[in-house]
Protein backbone atom coordinates (compact mmCIF):
# COMPACT_ATOMS: atom_id res chain seq x y z
CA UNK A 1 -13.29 -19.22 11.58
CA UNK A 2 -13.59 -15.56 11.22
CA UNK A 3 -11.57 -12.96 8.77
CA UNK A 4 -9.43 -11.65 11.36
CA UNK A 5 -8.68 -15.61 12.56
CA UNK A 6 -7.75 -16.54 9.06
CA UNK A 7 -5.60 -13.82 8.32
CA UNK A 8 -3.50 -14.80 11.12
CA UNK A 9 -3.63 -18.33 10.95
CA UNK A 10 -2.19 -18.06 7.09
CA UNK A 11 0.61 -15.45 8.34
CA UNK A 12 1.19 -17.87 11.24
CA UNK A 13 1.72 -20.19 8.10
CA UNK A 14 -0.94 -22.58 9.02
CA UNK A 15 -3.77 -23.76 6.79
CA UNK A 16 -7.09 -22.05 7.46
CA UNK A 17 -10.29 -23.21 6.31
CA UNK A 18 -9.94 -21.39 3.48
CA UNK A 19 -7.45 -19.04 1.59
CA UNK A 20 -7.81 -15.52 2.88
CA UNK A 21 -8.71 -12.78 0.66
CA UNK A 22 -7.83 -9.28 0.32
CA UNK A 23 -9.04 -5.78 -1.62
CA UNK A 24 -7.61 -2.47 -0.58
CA UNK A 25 -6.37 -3.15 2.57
CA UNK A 26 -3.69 -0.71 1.55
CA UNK A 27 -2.50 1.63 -0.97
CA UNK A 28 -1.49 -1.14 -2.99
CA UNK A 29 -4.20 -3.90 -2.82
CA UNK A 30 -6.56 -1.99 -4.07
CA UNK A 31 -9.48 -0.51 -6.87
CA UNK A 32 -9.43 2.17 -9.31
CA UNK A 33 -12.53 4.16 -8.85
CA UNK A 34 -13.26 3.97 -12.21
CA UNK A 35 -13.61 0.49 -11.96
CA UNK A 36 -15.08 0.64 -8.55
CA UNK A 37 -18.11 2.42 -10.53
CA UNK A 38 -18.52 -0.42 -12.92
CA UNK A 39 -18.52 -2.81 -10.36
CA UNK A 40 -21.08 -0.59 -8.48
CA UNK A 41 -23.32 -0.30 -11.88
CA UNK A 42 -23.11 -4.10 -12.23
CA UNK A 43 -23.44 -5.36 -8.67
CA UNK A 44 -26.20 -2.78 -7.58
CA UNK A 45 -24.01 -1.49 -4.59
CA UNK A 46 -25.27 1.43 -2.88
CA UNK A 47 -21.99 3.02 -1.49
CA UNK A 48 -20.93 6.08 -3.09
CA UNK A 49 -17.33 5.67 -4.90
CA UNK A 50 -15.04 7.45 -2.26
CA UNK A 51 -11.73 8.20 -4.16
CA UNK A 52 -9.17 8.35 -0.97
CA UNK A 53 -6.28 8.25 -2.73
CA UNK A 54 -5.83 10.65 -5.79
CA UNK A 55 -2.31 10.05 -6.46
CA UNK A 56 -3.79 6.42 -7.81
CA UNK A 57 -7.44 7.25 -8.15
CA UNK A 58 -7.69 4.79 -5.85
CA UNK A 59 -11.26 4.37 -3.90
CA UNK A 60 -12.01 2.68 -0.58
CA UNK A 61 -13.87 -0.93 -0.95
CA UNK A 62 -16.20 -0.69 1.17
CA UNK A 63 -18.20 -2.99 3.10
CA UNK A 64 -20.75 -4.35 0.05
CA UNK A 65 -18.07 -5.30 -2.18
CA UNK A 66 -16.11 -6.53 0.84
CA UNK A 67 -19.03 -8.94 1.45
CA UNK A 68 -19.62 -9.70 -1.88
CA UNK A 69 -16.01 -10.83 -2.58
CA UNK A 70 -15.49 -12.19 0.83
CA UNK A 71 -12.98 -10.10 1.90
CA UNK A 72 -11.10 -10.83 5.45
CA UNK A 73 -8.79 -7.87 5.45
CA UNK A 74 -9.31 -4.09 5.55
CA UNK A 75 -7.65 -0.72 6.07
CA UNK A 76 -8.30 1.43 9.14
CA UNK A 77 -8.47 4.17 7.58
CA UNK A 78 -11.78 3.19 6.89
CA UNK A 79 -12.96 3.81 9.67
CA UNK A 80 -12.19 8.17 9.46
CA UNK A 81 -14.50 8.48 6.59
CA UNK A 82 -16.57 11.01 8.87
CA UNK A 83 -19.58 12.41 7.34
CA UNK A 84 -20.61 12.21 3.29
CA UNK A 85 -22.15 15.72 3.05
CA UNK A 86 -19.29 17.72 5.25
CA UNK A 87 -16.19 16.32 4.55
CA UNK A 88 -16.28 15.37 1.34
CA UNK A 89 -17.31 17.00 -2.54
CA UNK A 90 -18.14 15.74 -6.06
CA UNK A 91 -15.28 15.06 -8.09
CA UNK A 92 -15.93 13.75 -12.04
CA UNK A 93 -13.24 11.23 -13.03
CA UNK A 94 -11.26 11.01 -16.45
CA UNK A 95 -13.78 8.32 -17.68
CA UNK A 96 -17.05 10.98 -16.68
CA UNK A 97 -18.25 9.20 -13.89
CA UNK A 98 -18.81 10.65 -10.70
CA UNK A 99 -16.67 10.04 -6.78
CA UNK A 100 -16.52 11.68 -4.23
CA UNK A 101 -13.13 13.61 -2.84
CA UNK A 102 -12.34 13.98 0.39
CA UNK A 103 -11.97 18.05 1.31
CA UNK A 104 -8.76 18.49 2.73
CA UNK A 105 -7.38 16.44 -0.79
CA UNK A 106 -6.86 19.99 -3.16
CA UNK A 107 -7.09 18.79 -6.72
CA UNK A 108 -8.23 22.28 -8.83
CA UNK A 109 -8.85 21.74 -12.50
CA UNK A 110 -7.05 24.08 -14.98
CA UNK A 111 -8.02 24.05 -18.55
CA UNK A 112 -7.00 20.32 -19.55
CA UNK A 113 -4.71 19.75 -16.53
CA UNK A 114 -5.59 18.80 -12.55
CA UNK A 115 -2.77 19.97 -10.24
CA UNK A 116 -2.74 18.26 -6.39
CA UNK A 117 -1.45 21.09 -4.42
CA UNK A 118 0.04 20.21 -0.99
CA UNK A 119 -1.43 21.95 2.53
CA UNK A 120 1.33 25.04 1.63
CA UNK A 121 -0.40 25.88 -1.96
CA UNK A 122 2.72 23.92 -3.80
CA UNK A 123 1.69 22.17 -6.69
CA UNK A 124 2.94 19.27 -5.96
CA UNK A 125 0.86 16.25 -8.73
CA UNK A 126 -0.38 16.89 -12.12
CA UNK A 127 -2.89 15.05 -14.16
CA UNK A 128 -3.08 15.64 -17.92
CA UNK A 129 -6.98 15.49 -18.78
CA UNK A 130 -6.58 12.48 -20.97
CA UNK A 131 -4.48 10.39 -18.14
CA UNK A 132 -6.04 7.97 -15.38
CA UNK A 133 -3.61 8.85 -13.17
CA UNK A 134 -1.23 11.51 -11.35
CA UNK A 135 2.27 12.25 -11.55
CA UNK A 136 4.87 13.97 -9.13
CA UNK A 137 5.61 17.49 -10.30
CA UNK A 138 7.97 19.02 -7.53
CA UNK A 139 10.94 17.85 -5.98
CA UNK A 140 11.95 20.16 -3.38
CA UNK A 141 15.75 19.32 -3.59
CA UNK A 142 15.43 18.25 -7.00
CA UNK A 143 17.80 21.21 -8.68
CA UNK A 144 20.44 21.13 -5.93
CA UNK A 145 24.01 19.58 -6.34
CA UNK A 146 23.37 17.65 -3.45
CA UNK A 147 21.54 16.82 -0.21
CA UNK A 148 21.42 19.98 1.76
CA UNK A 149 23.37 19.64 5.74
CA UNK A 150 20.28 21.29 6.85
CA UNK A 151 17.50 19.99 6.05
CA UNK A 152 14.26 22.39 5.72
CA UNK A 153 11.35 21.20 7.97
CA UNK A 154 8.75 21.75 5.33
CA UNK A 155 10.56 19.39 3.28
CA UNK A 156 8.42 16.23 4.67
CA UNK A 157 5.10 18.05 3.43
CA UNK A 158 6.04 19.74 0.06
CA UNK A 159 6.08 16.10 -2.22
CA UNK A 160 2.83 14.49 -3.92
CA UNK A 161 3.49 11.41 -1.90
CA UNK A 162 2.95 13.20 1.17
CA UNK A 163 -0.56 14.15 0.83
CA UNK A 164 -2.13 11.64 3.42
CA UNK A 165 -4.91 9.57 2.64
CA UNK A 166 -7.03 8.55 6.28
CA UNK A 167 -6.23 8.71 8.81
CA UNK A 168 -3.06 10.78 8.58
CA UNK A 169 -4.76 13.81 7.43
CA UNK A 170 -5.39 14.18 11.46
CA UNK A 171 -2.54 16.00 13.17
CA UNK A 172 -1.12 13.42 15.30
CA UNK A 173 1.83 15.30 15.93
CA UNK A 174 0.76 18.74 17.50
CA UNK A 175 -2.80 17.95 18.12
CA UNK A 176 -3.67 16.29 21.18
CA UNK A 177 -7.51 16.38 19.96
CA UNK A 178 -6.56 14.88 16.74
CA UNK A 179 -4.94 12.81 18.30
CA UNK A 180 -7.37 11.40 20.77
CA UNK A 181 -9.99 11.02 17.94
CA UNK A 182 -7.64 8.84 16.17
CA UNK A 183 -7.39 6.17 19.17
CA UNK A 184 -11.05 6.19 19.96
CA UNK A 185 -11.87 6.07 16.18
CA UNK A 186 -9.65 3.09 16.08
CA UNK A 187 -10.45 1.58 19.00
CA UNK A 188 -14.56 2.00 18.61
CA UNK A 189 -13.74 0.60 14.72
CA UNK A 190 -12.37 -2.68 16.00
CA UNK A 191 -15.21 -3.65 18.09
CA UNK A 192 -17.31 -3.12 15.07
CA UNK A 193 -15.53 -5.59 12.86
CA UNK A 194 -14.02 -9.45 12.91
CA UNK A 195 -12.00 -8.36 9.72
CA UNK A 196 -8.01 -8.28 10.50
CA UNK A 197 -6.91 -4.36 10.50
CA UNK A 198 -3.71 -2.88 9.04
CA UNK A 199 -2.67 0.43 9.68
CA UNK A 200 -0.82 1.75 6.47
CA UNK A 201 2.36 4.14 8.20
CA UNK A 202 4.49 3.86 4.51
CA UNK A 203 8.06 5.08 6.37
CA UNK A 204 10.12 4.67 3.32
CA UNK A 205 13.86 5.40 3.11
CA UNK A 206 15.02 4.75 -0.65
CA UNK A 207 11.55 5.97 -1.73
CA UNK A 208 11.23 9.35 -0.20
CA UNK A 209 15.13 10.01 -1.16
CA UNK A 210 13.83 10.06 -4.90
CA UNK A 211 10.24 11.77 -3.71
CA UNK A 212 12.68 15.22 -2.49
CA UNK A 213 15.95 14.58 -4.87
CA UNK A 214 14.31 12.80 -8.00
CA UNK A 215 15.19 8.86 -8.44
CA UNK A 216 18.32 9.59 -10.31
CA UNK A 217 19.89 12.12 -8.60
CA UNK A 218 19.20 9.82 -5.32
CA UNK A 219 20.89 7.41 -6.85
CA UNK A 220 23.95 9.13 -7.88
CA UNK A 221 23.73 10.58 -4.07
CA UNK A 222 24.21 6.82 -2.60
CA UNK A 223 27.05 6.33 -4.62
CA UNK A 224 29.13 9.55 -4.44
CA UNK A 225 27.23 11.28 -0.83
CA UNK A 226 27.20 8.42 0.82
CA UNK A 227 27.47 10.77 4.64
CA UNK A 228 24.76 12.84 3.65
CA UNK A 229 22.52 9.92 2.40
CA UNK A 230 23.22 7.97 5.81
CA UNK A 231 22.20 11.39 7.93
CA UNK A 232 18.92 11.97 6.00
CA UNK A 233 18.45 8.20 6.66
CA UNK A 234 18.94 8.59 10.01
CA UNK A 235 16.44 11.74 10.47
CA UNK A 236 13.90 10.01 8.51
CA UNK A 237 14.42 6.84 11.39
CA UNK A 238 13.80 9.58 14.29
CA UNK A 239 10.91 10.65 12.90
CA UNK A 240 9.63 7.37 11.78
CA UNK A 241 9.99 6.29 15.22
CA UNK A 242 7.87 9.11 16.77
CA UNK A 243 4.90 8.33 14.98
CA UNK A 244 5.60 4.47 15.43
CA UNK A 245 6.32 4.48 19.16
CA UNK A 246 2.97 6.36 19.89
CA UNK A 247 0.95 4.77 17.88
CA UNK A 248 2.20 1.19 19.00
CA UNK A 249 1.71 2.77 22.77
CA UNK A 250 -1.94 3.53 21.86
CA UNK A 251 -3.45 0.99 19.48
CA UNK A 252 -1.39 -2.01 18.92
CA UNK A 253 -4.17 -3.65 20.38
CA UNK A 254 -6.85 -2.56 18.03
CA UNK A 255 -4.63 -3.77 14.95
CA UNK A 256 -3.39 -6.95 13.43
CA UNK A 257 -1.07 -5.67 10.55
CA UNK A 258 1.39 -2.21 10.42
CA UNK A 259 1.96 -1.72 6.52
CA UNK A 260 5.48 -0.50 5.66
CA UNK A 261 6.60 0.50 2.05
CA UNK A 262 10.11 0.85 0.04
CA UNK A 263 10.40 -0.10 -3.94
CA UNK A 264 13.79 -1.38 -3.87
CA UNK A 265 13.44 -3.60 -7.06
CA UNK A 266 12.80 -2.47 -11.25
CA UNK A 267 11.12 -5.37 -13.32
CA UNK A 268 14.62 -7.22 -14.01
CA UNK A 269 16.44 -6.85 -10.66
CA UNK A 270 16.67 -4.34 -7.34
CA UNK A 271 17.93 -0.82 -8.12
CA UNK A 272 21.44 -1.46 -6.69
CA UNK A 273 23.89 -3.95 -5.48
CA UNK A 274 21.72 -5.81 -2.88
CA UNK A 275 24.35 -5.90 -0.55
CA UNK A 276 24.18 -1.94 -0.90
CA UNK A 277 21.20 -2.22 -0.13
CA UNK A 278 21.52 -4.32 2.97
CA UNK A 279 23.89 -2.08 4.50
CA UNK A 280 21.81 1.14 3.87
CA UNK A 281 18.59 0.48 4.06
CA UNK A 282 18.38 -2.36 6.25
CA UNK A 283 19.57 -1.36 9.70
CA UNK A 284 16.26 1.11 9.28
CA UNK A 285 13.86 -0.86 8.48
CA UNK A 286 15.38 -3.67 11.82
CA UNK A 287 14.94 -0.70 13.89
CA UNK A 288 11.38 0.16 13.15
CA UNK A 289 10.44 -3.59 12.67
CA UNK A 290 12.35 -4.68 15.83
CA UNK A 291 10.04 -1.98 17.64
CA UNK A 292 6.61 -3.67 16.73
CA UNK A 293 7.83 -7.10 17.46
CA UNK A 294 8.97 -5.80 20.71
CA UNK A 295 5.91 -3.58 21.73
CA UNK A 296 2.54 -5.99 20.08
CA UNK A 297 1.20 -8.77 18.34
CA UNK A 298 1.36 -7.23 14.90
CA UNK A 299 2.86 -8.43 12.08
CA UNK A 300 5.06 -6.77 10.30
CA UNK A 301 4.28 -6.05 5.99
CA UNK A 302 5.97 -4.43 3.38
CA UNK A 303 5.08 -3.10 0.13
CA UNK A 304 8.27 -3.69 -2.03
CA UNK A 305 7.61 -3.96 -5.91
CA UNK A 306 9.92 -5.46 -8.67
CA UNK A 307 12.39 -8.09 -8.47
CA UNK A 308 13.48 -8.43 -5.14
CA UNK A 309 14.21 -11.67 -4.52
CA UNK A 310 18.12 -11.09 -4.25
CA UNK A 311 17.27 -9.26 -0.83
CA UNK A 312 14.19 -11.16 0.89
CA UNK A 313 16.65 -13.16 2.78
CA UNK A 314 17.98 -10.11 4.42
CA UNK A 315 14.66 -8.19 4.67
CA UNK A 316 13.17 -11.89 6.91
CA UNK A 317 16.36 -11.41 9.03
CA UNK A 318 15.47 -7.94 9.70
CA UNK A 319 12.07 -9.05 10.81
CA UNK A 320 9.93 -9.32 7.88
CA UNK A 321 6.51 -11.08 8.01
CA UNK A 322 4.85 -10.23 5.13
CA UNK A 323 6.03 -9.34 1.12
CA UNK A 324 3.67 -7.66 -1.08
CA UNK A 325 2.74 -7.09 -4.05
CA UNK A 326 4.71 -10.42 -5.11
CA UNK A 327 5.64 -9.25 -8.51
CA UNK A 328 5.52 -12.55 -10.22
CA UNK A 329 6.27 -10.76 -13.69
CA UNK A 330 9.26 -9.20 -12.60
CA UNK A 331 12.93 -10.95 -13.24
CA UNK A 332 13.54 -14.05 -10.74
CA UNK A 333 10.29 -13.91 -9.08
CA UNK A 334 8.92 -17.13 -10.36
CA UNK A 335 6.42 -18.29 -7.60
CA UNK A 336 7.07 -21.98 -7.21
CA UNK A 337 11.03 -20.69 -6.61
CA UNK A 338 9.69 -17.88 -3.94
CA UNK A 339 7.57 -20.36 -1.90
CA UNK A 340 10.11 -22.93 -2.04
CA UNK A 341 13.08 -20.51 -0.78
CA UNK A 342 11.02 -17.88 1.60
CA UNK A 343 7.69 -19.58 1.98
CA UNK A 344 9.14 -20.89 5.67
CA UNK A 345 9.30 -17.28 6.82
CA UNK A 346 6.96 -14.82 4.63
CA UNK A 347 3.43 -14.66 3.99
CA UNK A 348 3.02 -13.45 0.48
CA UNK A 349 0.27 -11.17 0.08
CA UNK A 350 -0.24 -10.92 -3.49
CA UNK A 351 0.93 -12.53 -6.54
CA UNK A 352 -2.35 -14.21 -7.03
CA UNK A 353 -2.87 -12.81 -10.42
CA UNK A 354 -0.72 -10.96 -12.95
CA UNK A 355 -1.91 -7.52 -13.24
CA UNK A 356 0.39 -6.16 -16.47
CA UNK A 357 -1.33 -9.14 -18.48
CA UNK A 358 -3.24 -11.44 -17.94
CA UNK A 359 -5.81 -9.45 -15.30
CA UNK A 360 -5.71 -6.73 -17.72
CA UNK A 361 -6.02 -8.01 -21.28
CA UNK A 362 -6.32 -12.13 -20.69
CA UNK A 363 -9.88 -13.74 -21.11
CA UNK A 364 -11.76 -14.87 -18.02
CA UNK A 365 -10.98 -18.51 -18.46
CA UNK A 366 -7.14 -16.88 -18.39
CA UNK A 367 -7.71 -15.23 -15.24
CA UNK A 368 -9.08 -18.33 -13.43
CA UNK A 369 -6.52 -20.59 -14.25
CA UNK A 370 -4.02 -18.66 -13.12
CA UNK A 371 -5.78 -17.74 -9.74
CA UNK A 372 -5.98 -21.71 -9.38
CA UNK A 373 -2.30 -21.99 -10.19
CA UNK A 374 -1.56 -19.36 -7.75
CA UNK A 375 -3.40 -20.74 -4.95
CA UNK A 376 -2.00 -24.16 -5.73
CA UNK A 377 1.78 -22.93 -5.16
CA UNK A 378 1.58 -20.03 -2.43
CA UNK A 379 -1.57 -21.13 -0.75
CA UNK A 380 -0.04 -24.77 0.78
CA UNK A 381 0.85 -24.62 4.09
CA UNK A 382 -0.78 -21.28 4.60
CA UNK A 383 2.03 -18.27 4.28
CA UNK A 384 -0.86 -16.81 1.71
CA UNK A 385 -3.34 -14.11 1.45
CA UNK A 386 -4.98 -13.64 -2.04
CA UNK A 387 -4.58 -10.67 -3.94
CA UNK A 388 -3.82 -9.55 -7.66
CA UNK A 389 -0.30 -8.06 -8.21
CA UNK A 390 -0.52 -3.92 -7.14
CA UNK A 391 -4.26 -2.00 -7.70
CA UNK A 392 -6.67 -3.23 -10.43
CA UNK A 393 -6.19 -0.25 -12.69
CA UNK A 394 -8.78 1.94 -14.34
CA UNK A 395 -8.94 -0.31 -17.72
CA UNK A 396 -9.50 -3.55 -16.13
CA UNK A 397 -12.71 -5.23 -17.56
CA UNK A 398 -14.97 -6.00 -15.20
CA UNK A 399 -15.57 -9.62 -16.26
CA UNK A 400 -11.98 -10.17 -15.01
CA UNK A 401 -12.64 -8.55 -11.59
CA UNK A 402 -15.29 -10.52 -10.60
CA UNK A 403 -13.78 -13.78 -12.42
CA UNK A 404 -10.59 -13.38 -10.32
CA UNK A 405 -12.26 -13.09 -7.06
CA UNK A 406 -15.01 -15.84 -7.41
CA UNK A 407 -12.47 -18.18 -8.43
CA UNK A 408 -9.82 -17.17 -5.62
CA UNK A 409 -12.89 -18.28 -3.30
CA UNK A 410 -14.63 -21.05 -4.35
CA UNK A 411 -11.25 -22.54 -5.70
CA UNK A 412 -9.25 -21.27 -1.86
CA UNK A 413 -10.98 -23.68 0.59
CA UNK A 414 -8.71 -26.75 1.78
């Protein structure tokens, strides 16, 4: 059985011969660069650390580490690295070890502080010198009173969030070049690979409310702008849909996963009245979900952090296939209760070790028997694809990196 094979025999929720395994398939399965360059120092890898994502100093795995860990998942974005020497530059991280940046990412240090600037020269992230990571600076309806009736075009560009990582730093919008390079990248990638391929398209609705208005003044929106909420809801759907509808046209083929995200849940319940939430945010996500069902083969994931389990039900009748990151640590998110309820109809992706604790500080011995556990509850009757809770952060030991993933293999065959 290949990678791509048992990927989708677990989210067919069948048994493969073995559990599947993920690392950094997405934006949220991921490595820290810094750790990426101890596991390069200790494994002898020759890759260079590519640091895609700056937001989360997050870099791409690569195929050694792939192999070592036996990975069966990866993103396509992968595949739009392009050329080492033109299209990308030295960047030193916090801990004084080296990446590399991709070009069209502006980070410029000044004095103690990095600022990410968006493609307009906002500064848009900022990163203290003595942080790992950066944080979201400028909110471009942040001061108003409320969501503005019109909304400005350059809105959708002018947040940190919306700096792409690969392969949306193409313009698939306006340029019919760019956009022919991305379907015969992605279509020349797949014949190169029997690892199952997501596409990471993000689309959020709550999220990107709080990315232009701030969280809390989002929040107060839902509950006292409810007509203006719904309409920037519905423009965000039309332009969702654009992107989704081509790509889908183009290369559903070439991929086996479309990645959607929305943090709906804090660590002791969803941010609002989940029936709130089923009524906004819902409908959206049917429509765009509904349209891959409809149009390929895909399945259909979602990024969703926190405690969520008081809306999965509603999320699997929208057309849900796959939950991630599985936030075990979160309030009601205990995993024998989450396979027993939703284990019929989701494949969790994640949850296969506790990130906040026991990945972080635990002992090795900690971290292997709870992969074991993990794979004992989610893992039966396939519905499972190994992966630690959200990115290994920067202060991970390595010890516990390579502990987690040895175990989640040698421990993962049926």
């Amino acid at each position: 059985m290949n990678s791509r094979e048992r990927i989708l025999t677990a989210c067919n929720h069948k048994e493969a011969d073995r559990v599947p395994i993920d690392c950094g398939s997405m934006r949220s399965t991921g490595i820290s660069a810094i750790v990426y360059n101890k596991l390069k120092s200790e494994l002898g890898l020759k890759q260079p650390c590519l640091m895609y994502d700056f937001q989360q100093q997050l870099a791409y795995t690569g195929d050694e580490l792939r192999d070592f860990f036996h990975v069966d998942s990866m993103d396509v974005g992968e595949a739009f690295i392009g050329d080492l020497q033109k299209d990308w530059r030295e960047w030193i991280l916090p801990d004084g070890s080296l990446c590399l940046l991709p070009k069209y990412i502006d980070a410029r240090r000044e004095d103690n502080v990095t600022y990410l600037y968006d493609s307009s020269g906002f500064k848009v992230g900022k990163q203290p010198h003595s942080s790992l990571y950066c944080d979201q600076i400028f909110y471009p309806y942040g001061d108003l009173e409320a969501i503005p009736e019109l909304l400005d075009e350059s809105v959708y560009s002018h947040t940190m969030w919306s700096v792409p990582a690969f392969p949306f730093n193409l313009d698939l919008t306006n340029s019919e070049e760019d956009y022919r390079k991305f379907v015969s990248t992605i279509k020349g990638f797949r014949k190169k690979t029997d690892r199952a391929l997501m596409i990471s398209m993000g689309h959020s609705f709550f999220e990107f409310g709080g990315f232009i208005r701030q969280t809390e003044n989002f929040l107060c929106d839902i509950m006292i702008d409810r007509i203006n909420v719904e309409r920037l809801l519905n423009t965000l759907e039309e332009r969702y849909m654009i992107k989704l509808e081509r790509i889908m046209r183009d290369v559903s083929d070439d991929i086996d996963i479309v990645q959607f995200g929305d943090d709906l849940g804090t660590q002791n319940g969803p941010w609002m009245n989940p029936e709130l939430i089923r009524d906004l945010f819902v409908p959206h996500y049917k429509k765009l979900w509904d349209y891959v069902h409809r149009n390929s083969k895909c399945k259909v994931f979602m990024h969703n952090c926190g405690s969520i389990s008081s809306i999965l039900g509603y999320l699997i009748d929208a057309g849900l296939d796959i939950i991630n990151p599985v936030q075990t640590t979160a309030a009601n998110m205990d995993p024998v209760m989450l396979k027993r309820e939703f284990g019929r109809d989701l494949t969790f992706w994640g949850g296969g070790c506790e990130t906040q604790k026991v990945l972080t500080s635990g002992t090795a011995e900690q971290v292997c028997d709870q992969v074991r556990r993990r794979i004992e509850i989610l893992g039966k009757d396939g519905g499972f694809v190994f992966n630690q809770i959200h990115n290994i952060l920067a202060n991970v030991p390595v010890e516990n990196v390579l502990t987690m993933y040895k175990t989640a293999y040698d421990y993962g065959v049926y």
